[in-house]
Protein backbone atom coordinates (compact mmCIF):
# COMPACT_ATOMS: atom_id res chain seq x y z
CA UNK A 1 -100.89 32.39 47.07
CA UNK A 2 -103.77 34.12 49.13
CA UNK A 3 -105.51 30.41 49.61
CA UNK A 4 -101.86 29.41 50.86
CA UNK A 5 -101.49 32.00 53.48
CA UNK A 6 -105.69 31.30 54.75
CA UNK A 7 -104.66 27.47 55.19
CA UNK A 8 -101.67 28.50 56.82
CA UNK A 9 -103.46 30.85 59.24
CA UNK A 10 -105.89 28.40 59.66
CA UNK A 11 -103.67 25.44 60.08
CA UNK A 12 -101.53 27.62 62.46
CA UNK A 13 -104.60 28.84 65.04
CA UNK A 14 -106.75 26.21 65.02
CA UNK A 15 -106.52 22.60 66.32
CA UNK A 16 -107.19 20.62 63.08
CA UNK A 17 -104.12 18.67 61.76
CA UNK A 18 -103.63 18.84 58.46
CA UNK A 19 -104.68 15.35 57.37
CA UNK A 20 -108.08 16.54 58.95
CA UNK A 21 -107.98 20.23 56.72
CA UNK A 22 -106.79 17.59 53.33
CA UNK A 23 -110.41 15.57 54.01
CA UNK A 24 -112.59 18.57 54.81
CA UNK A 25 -111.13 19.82 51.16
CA UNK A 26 -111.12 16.94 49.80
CA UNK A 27 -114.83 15.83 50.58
CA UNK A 28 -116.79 19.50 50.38
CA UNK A 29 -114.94 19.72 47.04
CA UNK A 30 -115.96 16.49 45.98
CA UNK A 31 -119.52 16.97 46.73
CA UNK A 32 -119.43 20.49 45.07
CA UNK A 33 -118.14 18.38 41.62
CA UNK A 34 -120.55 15.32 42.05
CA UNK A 35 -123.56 17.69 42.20
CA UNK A 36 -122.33 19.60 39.28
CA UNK A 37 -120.79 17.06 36.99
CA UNK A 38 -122.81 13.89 38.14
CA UNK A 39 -123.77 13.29 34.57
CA UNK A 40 -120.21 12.88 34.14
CA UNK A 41 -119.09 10.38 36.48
CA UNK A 42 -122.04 8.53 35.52
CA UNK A 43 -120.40 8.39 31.86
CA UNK A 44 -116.86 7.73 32.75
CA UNK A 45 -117.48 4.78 34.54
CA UNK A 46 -120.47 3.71 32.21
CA UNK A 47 -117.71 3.93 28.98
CA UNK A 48 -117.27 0.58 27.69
CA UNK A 49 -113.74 1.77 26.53
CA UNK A 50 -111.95 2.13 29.55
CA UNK A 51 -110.86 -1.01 31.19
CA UNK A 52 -111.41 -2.63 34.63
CA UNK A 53 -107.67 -2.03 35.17
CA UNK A 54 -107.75 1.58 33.89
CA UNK A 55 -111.18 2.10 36.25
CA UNK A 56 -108.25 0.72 38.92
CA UNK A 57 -106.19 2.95 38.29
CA UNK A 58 -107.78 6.06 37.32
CA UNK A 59 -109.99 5.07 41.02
CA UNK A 60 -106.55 4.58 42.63
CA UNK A 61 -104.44 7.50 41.23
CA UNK A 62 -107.02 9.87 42.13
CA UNK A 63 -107.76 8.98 45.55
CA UNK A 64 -104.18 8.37 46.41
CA UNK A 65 -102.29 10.94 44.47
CA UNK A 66 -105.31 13.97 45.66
CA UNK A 67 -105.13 12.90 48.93
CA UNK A 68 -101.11 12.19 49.37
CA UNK A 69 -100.63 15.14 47.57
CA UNK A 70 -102.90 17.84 49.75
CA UNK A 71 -101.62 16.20 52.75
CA UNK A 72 -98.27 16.93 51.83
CA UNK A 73 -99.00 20.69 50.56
CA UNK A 74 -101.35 20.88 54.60
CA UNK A 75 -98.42 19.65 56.17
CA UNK A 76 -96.26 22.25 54.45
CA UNK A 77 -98.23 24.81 55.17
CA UNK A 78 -98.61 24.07 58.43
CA UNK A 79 -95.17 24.12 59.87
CA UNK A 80 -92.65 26.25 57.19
CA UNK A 81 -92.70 29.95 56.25
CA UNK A 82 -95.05 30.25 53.84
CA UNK A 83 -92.04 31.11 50.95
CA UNK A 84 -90.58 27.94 51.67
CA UNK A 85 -93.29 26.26 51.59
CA UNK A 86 -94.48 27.50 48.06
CA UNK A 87 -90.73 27.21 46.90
CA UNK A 88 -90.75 23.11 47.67
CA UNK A 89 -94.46 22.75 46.47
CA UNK A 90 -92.93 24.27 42.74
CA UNK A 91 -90.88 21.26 42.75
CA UNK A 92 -94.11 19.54 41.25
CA UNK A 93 -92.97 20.19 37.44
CA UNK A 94 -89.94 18.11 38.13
CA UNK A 95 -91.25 15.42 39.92
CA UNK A 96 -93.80 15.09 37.21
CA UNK A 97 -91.07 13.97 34.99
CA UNK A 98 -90.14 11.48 36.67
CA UNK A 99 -93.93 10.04 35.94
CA UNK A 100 -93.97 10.88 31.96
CA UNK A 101 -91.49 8.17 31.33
CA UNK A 102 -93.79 6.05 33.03
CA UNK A 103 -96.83 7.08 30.98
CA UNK A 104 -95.06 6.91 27.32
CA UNK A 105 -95.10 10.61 26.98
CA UNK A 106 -92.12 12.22 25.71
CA UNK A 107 -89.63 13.76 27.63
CA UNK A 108 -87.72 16.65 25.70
CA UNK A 109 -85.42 19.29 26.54
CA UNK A 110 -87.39 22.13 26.34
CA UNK A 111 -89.89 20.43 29.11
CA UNK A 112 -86.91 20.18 31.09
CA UNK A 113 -85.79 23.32 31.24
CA UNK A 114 -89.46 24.30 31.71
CA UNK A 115 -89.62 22.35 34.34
CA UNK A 116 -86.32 24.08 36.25
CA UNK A 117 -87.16 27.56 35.41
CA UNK A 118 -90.73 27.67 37.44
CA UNK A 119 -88.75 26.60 39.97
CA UNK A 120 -86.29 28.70 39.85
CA UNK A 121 -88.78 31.40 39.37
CA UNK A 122 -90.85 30.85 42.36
CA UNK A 123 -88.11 30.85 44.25
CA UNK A 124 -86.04 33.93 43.35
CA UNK A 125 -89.80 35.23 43.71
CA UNK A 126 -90.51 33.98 47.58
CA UNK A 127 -87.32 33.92 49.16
């Protein structure tokens, strides 16, 4: 919550837009991790047991989904109250379940009802 309400202030009294603020996270962050956890990289994409089309879309989920996703939670952040704004980024849980079909996993109830309840828990919380 306290990084929320610095990006907002930020966002707010400065001139960057928020797809600038999503890169300048995106890009100091990802140096940070390649400088830590270069040995790392280095193996994932040197694993023979990962396919060209997982490489794809591991390559193509991250980039996408990081980026989209920041840019969305920026763009938030920048122009709704700051409960609101945390309220509709909680909404994440249940969006995600509209992806585990798509990945095989299993979909139960409790996960479900998991799912509602942060929800509904951030947002008798924030507003």
């Amino acid at each position: 919550m306290f990084a929320a309400l610095i990006s907002r202030i930020t966002l707010i009294t400065s001139t960057l837009s928020p797809l600038q603020a999503t890169e300048i996270r995106l890009v100091s962050a990802s140096i940070f991790l390649f400088l830590i956890f270069n040995k790392d990289f280095a193996y994932i994409f040197n694993n023979r047991s990962i396919t060209k089309k997982n490489h794809s879309s591991l390559v193509l989920s991250t980039l996408l989904g990081t980026n989209f996703g920041i840019l969305f939670q920026q763009t938030v952040f920048k122009f709704l109250p700051i409960g609101i704004g945390w309220t509709l980024l909680s909404l994440s849980p249940i969006c995600a379940l509209l992806i585990l079909n798509r990945d095989e996993d299993q979909i139960n109830k409790r996960t479900i009802i998991y799912s509602f309840l942060s929800f509904i828990g951030v947002a008798i919380t924030l507003i």
